[in-house]
PDB file of N, CA and C in Angstrom:
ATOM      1  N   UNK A   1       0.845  -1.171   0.000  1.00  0.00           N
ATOM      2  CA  UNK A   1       0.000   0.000   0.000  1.00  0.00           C
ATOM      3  C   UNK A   1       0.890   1.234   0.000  1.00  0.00           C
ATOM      4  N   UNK A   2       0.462   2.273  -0.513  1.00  0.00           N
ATOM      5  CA  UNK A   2       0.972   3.823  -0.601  1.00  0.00           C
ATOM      6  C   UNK A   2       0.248   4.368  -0.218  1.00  0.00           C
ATOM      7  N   UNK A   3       1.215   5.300   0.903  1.00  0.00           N
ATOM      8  CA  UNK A   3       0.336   6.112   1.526  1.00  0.00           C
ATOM      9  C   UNK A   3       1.074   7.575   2.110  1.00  0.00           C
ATOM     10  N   UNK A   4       0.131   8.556   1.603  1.00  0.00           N
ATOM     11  CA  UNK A   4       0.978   9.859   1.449  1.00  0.00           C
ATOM     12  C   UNK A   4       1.052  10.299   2.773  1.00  0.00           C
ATOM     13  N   UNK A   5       1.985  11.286   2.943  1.00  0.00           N
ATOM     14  CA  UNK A   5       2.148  11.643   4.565  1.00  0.00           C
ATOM     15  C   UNK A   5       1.722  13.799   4.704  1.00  0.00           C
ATOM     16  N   UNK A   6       1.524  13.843   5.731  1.00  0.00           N
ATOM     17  CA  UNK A   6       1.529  15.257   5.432  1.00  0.00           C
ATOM     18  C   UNK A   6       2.776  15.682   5.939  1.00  0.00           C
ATOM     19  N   UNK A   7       3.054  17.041   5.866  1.00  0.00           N
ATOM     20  CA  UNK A   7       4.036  17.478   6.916  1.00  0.00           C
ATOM     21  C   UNK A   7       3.951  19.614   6.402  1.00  0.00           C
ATOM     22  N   UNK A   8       4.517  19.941   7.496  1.00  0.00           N
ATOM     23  CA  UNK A   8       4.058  21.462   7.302  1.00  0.00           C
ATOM     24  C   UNK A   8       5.584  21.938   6.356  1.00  0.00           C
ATOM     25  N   UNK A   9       5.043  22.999   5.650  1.00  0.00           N
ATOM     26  CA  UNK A   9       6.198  23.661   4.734  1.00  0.00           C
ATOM     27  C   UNK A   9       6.745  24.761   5.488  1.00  0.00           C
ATOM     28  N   UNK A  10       8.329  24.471   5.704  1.00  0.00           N
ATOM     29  CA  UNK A  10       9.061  25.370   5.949  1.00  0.00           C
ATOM     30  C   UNK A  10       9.812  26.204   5.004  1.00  0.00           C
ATOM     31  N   UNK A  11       9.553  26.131   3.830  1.00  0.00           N
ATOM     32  CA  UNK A  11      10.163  27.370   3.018  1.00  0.00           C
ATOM     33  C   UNK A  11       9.670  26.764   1.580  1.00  0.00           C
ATOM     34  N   UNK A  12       9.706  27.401   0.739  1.00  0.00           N
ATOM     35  CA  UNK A  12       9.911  27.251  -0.874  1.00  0.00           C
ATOM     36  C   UNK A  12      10.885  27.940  -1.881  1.00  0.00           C
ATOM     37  N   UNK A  13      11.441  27.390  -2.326  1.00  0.00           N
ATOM     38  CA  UNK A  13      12.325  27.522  -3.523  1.00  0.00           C
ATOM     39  C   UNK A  13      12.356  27.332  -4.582  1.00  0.00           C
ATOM     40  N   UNK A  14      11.255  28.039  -5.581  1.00  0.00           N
ATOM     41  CA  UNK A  14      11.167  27.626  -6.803  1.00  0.00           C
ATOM     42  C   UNK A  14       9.731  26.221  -6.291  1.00  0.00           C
ATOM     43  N   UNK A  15      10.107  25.430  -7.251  1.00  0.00           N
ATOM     44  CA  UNK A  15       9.476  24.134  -7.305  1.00  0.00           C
ATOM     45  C   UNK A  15       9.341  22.806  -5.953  1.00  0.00           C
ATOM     46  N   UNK A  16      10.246  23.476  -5.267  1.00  0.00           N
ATOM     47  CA  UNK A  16      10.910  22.428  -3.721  1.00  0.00           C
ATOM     48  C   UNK A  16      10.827  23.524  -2.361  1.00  0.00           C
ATOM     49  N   UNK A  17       9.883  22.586  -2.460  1.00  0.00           N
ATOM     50  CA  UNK A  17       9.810  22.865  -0.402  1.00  0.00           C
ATOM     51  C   UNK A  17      10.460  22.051   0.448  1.00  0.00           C
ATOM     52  N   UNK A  18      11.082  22.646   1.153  1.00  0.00           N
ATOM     53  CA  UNK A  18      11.579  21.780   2.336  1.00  0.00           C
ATOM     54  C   UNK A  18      10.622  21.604   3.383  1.00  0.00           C
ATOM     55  N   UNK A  19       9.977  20.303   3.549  1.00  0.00           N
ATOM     56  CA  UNK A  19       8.730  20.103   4.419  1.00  0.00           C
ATOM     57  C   UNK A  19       9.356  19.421   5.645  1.00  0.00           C
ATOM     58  N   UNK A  20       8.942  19.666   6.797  1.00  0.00           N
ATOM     59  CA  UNK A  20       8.779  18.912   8.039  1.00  0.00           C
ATOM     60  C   UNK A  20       7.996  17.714   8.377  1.00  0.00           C
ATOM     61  N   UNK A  21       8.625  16.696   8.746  1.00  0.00           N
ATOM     62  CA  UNK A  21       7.385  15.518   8.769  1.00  0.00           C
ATOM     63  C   UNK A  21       8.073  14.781  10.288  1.00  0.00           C
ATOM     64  N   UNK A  22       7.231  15.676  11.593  1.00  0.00           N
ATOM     65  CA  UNK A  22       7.654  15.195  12.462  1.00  0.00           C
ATOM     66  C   UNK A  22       9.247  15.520  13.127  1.00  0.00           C
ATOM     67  N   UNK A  23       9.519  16.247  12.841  1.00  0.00           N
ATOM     68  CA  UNK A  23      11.183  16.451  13.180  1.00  0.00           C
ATOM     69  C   UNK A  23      11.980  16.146  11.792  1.00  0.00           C
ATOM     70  N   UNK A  24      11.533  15.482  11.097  1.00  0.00           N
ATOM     71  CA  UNK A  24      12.645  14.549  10.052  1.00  0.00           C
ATOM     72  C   UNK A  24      12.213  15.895   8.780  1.00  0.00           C
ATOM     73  N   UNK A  25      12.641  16.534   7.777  1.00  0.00           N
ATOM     74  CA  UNK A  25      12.796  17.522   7.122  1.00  0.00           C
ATOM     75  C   UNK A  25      13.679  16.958   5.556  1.00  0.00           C
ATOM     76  N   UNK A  26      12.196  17.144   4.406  1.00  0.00           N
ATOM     77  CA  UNK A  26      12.512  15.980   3.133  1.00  0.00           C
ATOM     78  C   UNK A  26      12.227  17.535   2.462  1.00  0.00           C
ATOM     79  N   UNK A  27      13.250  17.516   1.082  1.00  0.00           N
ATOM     80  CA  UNK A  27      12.593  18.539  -0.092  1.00  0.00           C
ATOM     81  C   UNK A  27      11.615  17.577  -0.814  1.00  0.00           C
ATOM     82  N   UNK A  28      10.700  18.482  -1.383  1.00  0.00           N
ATOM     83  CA  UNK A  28       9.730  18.077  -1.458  1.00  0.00           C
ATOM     84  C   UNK A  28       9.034  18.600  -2.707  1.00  0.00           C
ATOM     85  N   UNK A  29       8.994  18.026  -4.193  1.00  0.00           N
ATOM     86  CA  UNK A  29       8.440  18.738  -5.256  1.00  0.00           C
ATOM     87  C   UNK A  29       7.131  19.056  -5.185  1.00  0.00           C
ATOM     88  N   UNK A  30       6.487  19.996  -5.927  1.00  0.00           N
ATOM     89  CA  UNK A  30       5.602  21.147  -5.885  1.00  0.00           C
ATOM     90  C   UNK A  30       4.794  21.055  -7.197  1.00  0.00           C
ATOM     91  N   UNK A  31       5.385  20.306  -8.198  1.00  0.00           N
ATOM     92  CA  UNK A  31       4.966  20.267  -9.213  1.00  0.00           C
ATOM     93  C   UNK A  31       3.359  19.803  -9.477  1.00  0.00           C
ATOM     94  N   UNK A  32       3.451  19.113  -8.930  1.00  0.00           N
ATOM     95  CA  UNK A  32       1.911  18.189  -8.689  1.00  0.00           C
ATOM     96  C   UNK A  32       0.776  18.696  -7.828  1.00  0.00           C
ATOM     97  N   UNK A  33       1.260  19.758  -6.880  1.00  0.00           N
ATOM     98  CA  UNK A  33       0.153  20.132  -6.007  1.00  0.00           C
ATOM     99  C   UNK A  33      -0.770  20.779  -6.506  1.00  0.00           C
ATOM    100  N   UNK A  34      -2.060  20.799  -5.837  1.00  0.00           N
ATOM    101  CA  UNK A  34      -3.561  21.375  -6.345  1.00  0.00           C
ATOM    102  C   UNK A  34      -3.480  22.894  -6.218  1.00  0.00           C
ATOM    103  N   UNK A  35      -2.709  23.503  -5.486  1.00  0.00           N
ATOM    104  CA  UNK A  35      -2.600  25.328  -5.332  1.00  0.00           C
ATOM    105  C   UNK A  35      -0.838  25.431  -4.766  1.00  0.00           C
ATOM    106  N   UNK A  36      -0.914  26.468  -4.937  1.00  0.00           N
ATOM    107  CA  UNK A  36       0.090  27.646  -4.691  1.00  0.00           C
ATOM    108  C   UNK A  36       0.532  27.264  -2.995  1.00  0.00           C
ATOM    109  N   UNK A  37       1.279  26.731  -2.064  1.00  0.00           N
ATOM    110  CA  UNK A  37       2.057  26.573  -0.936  1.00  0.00           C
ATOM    111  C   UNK A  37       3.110  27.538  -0.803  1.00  0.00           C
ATOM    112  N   UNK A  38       3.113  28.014   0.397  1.00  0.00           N
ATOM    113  CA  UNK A  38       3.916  29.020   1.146  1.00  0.00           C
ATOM    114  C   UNK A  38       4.277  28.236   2.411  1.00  0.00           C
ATOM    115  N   UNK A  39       5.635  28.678   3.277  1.00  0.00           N
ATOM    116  CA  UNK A  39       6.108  28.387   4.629  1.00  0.00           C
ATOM    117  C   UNK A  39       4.675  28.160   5.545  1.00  0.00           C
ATOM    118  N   UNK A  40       4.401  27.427   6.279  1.00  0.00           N
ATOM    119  CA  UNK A  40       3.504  27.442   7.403  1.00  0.00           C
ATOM    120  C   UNK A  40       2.136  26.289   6.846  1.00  0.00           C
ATOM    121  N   UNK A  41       1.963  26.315   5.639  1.00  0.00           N
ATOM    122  CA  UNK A  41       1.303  25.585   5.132  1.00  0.00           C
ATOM    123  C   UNK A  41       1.604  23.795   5.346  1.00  0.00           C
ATOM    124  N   UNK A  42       0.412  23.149   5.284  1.00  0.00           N
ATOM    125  CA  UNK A  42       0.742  21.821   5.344  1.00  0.00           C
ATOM    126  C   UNK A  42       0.872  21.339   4.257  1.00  0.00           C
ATOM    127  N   UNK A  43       1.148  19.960   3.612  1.00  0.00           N
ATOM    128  CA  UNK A  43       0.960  19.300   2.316  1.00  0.00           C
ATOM    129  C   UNK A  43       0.712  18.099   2.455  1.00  0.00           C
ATOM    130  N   UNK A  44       0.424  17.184   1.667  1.00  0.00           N
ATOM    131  CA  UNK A  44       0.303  15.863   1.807  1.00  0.00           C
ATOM    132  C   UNK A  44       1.219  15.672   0.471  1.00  0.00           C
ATOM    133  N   UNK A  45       2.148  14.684   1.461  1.00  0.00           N
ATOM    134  CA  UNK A  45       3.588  14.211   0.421  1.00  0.00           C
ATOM    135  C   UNK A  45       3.696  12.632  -0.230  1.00  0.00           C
ATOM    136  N   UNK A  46       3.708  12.837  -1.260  1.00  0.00           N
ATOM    137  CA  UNK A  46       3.716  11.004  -1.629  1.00  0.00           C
ATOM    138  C   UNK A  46       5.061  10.540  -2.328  1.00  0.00           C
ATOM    139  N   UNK A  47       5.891  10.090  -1.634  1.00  0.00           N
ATOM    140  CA  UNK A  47       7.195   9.737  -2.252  1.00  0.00           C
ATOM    141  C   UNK A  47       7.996  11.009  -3.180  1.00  0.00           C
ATOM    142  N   UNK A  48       8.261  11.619  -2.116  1.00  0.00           N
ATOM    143  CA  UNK A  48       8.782  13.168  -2.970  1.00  0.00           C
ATOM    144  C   UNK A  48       8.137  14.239  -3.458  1.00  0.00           C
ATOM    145  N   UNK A  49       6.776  14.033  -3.612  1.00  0.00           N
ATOM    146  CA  UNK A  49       5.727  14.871  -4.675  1.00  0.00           C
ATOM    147  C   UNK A  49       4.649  15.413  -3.513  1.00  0.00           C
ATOM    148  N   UNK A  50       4.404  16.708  -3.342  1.00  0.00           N
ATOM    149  CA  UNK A  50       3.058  17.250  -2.714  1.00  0.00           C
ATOM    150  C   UNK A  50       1.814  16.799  -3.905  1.00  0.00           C
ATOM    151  N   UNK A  51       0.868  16.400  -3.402  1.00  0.00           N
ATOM    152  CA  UNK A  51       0.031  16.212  -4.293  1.00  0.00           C
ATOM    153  C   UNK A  51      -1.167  16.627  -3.709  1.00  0.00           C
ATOM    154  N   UNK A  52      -0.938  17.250  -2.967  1.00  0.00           N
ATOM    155  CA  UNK A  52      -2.224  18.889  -2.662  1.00  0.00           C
ATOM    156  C   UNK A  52      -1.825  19.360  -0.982  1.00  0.00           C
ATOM    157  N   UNK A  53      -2.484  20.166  -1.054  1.00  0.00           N
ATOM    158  CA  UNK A  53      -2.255  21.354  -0.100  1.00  0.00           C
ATOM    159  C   UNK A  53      -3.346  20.386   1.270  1.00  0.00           C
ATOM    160  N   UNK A  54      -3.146  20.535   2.156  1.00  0.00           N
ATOM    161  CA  UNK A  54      -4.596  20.423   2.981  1.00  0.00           C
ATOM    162  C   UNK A  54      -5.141  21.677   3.733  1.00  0.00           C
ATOM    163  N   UNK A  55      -6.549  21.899   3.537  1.00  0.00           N
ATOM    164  CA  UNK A  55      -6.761  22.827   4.094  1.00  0.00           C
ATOM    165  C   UNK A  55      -7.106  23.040   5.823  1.00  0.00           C
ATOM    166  N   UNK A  56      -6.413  24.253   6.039  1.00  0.00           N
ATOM    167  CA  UNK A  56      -6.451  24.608   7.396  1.00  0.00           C
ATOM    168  C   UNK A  56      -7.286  24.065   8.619  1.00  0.00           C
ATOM    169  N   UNK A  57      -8.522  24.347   8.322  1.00  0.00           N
ATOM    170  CA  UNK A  57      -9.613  23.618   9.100  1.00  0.00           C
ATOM    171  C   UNK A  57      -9.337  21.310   9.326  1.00  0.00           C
ATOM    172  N   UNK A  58      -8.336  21.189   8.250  1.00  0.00           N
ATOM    173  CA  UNK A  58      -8.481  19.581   8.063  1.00  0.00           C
ATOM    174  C   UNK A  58      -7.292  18.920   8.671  1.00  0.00           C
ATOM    175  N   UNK A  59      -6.201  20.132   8.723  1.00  0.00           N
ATOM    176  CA  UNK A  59      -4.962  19.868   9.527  1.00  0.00           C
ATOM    177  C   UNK A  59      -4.794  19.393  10.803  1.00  0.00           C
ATOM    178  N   UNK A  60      -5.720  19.684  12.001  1.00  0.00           N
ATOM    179  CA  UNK A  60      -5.529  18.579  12.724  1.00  0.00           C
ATOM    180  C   UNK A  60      -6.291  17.415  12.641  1.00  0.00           C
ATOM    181  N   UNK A  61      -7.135  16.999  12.185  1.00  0.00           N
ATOM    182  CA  UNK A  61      -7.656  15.894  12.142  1.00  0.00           C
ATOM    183  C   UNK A  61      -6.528  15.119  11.244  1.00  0.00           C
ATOM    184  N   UNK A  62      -5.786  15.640   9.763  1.00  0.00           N
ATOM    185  CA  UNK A  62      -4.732  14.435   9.533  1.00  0.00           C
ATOM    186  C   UNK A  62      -3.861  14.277   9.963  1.00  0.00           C
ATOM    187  N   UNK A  63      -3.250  15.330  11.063  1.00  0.00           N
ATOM    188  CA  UNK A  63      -2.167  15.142  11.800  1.00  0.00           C
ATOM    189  C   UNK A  63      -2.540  14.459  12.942  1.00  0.00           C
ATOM    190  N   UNK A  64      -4.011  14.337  13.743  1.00  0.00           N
ATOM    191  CA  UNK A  64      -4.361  13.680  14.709  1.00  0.00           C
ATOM    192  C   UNK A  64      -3.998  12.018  14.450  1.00  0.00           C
ATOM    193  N   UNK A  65      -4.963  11.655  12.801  1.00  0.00           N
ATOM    194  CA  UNK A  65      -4.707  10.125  12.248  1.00  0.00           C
ATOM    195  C   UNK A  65      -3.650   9.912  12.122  1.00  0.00           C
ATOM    196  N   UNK A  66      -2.530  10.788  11.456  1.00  0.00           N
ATOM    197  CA  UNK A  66      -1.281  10.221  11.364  1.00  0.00           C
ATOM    198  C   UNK A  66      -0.282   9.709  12.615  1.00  0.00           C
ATOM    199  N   UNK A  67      -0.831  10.839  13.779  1.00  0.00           N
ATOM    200  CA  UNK A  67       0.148  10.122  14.998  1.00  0.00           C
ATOM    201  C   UNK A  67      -0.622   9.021  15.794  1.00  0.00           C
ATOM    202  N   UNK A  68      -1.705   8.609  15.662  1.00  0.00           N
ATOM    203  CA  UNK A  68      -1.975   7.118  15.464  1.00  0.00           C
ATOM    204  C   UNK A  68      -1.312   5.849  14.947  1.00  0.00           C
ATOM    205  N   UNK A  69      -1.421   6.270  13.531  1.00  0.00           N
ATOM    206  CA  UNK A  69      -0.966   5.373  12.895  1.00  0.00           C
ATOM    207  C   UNK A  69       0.299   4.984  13.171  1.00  0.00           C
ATOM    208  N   UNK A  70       1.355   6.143  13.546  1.00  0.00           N
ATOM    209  CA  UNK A  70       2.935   5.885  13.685  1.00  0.00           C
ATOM    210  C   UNK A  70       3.109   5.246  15.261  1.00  0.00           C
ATOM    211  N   UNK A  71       1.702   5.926  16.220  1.00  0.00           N
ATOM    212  CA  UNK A  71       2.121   4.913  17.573  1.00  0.00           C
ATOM    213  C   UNK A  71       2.060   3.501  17.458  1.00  0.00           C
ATOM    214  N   UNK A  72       0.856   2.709  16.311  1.00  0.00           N
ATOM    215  CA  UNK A  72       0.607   1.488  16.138  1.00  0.00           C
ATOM    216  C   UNK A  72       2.189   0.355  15.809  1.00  0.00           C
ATOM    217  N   UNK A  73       2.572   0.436  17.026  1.00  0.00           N
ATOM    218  CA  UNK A  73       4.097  -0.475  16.494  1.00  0.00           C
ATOM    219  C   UNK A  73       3.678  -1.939  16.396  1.00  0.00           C
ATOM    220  N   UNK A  74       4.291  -2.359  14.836  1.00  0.00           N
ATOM    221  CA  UNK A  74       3.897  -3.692  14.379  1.00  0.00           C
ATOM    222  C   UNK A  74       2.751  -3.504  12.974  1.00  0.00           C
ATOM    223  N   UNK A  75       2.064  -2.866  13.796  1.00  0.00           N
ATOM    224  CA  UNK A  75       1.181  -2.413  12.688  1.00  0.00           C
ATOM    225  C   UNK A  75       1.409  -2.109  11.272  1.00  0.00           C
ATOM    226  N   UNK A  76       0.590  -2.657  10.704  1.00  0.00           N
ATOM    227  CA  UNK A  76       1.005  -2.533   8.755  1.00  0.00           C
ATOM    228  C   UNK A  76       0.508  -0.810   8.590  1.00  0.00           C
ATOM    229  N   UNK A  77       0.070  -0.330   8.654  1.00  0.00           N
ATOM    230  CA  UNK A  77      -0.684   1.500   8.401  1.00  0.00           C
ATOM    231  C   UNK A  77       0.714   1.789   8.968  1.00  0.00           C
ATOM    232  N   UNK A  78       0.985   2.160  10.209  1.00  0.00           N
ATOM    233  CA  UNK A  78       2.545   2.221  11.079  1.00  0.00           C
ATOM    234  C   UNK A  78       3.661   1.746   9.893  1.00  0.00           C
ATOM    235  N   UNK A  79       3.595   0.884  10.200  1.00  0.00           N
ATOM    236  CA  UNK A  79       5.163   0.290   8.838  1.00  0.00           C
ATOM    237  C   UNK A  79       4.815   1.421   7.506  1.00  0.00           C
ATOM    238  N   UNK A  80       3.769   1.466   6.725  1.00  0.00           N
ATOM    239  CA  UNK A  80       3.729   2.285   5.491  1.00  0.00           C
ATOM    240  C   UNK A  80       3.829   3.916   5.834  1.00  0.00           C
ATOM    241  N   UNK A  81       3.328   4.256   6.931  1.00  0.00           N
ATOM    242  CA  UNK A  81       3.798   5.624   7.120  1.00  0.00           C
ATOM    243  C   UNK A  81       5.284   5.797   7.712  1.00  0.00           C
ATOM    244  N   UNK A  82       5.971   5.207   7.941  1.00  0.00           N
ATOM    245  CA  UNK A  82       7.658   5.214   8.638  1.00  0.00           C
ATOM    246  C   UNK A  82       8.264   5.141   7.016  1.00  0.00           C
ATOM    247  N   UNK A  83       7.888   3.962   6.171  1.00  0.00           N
ATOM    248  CA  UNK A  83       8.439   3.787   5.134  1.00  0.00           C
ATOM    249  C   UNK A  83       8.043   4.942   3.805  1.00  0.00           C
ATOM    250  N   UNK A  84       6.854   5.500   3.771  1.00  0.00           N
ATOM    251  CA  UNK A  84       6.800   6.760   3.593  1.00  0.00           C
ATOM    252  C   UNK A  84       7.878   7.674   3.598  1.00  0.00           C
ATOM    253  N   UNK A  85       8.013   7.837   4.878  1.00  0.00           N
ATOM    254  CA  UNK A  85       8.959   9.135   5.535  1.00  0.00           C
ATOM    255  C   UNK A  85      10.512   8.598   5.153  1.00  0.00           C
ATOM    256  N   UNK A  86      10.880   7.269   4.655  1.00  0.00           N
ATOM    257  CA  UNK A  86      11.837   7.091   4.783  1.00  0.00           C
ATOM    258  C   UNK A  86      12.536   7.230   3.075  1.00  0.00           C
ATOM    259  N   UNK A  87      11.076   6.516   2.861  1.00  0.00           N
ATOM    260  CA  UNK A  87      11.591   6.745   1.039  1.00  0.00           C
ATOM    261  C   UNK A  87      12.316   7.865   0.048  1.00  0.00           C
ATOM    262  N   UNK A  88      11.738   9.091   0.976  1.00  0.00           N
ATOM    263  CA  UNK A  88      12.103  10.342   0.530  1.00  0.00           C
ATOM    264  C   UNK A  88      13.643  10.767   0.781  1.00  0.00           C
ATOM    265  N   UNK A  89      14.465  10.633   0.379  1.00  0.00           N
ATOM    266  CA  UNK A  89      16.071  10.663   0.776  1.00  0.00           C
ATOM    267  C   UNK A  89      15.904  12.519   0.271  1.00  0.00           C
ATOM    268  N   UNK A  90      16.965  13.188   1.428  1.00  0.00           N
ATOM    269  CA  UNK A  90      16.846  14.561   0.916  1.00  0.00           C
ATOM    270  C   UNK A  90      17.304  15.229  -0.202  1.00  0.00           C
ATOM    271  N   UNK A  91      16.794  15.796  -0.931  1.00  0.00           N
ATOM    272  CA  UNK A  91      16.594  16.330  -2.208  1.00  0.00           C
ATOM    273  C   UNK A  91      17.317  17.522  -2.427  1.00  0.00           C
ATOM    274  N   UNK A  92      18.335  18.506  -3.307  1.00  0.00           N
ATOM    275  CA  UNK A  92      18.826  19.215  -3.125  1.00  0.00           C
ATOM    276  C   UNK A  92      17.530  19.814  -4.377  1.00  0.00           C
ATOM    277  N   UNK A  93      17.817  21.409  -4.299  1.00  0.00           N
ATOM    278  CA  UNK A  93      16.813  22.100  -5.119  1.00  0.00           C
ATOM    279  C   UNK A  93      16.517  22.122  -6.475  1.00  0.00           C
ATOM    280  N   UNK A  94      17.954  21.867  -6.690  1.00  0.00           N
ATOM    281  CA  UNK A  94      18.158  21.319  -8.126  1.00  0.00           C
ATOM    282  C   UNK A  94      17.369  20.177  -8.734  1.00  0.00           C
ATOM    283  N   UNK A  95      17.554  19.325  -7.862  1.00  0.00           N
ATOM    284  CA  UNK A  95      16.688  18.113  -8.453  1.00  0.00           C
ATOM    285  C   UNK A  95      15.600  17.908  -9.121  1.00  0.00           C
TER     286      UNK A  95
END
């Protein structure tokens, strides 16, 4: 299973955000997202790619599910969101 992660945007550069996901901090292409992202904003990230923005009002409820899922140790949802976060090796801007 694939499964996208969110994490909040700490800056943009062109096409690459450097997003936060939990402490751990992936660039993150832009190309694919549904609107325009700025610093402070969240995203939902799928193997390198934002593939939309989430809106404000929805941000804690996917950040509520997601730290669920990552407490579930053993758990298959748990394993795909760690492996998520892991897939993304950091990205220089260029890329």
């Amino acid at each position: 299973m694939c499964l996208g992660v969110p994490g909040r945007v700490v800056s943009v550069e062109g096409l690459v955000a450097t997003v936060d996901f939990w402490g751990v901090r992936r660039a993150v292409r832009l190309e694919l997202v549904d609107e325009p992202v700025q610093a402070g904003d969240y995203v939902l990230n799928h193997v390198g790619f934002a593939i939309r923005r989430i809106p404000e009002e929805d941000i804690q409820g996917t950040l509520d599910l997601y730290e669920s899922l990552l407490r579930g140790d053993g758990d298959l949802m748990a394993a795909d969101v760690r492996a998520e976060l892991e897939a993304n090796p950091e990205q220089s801007p260029d890329a």
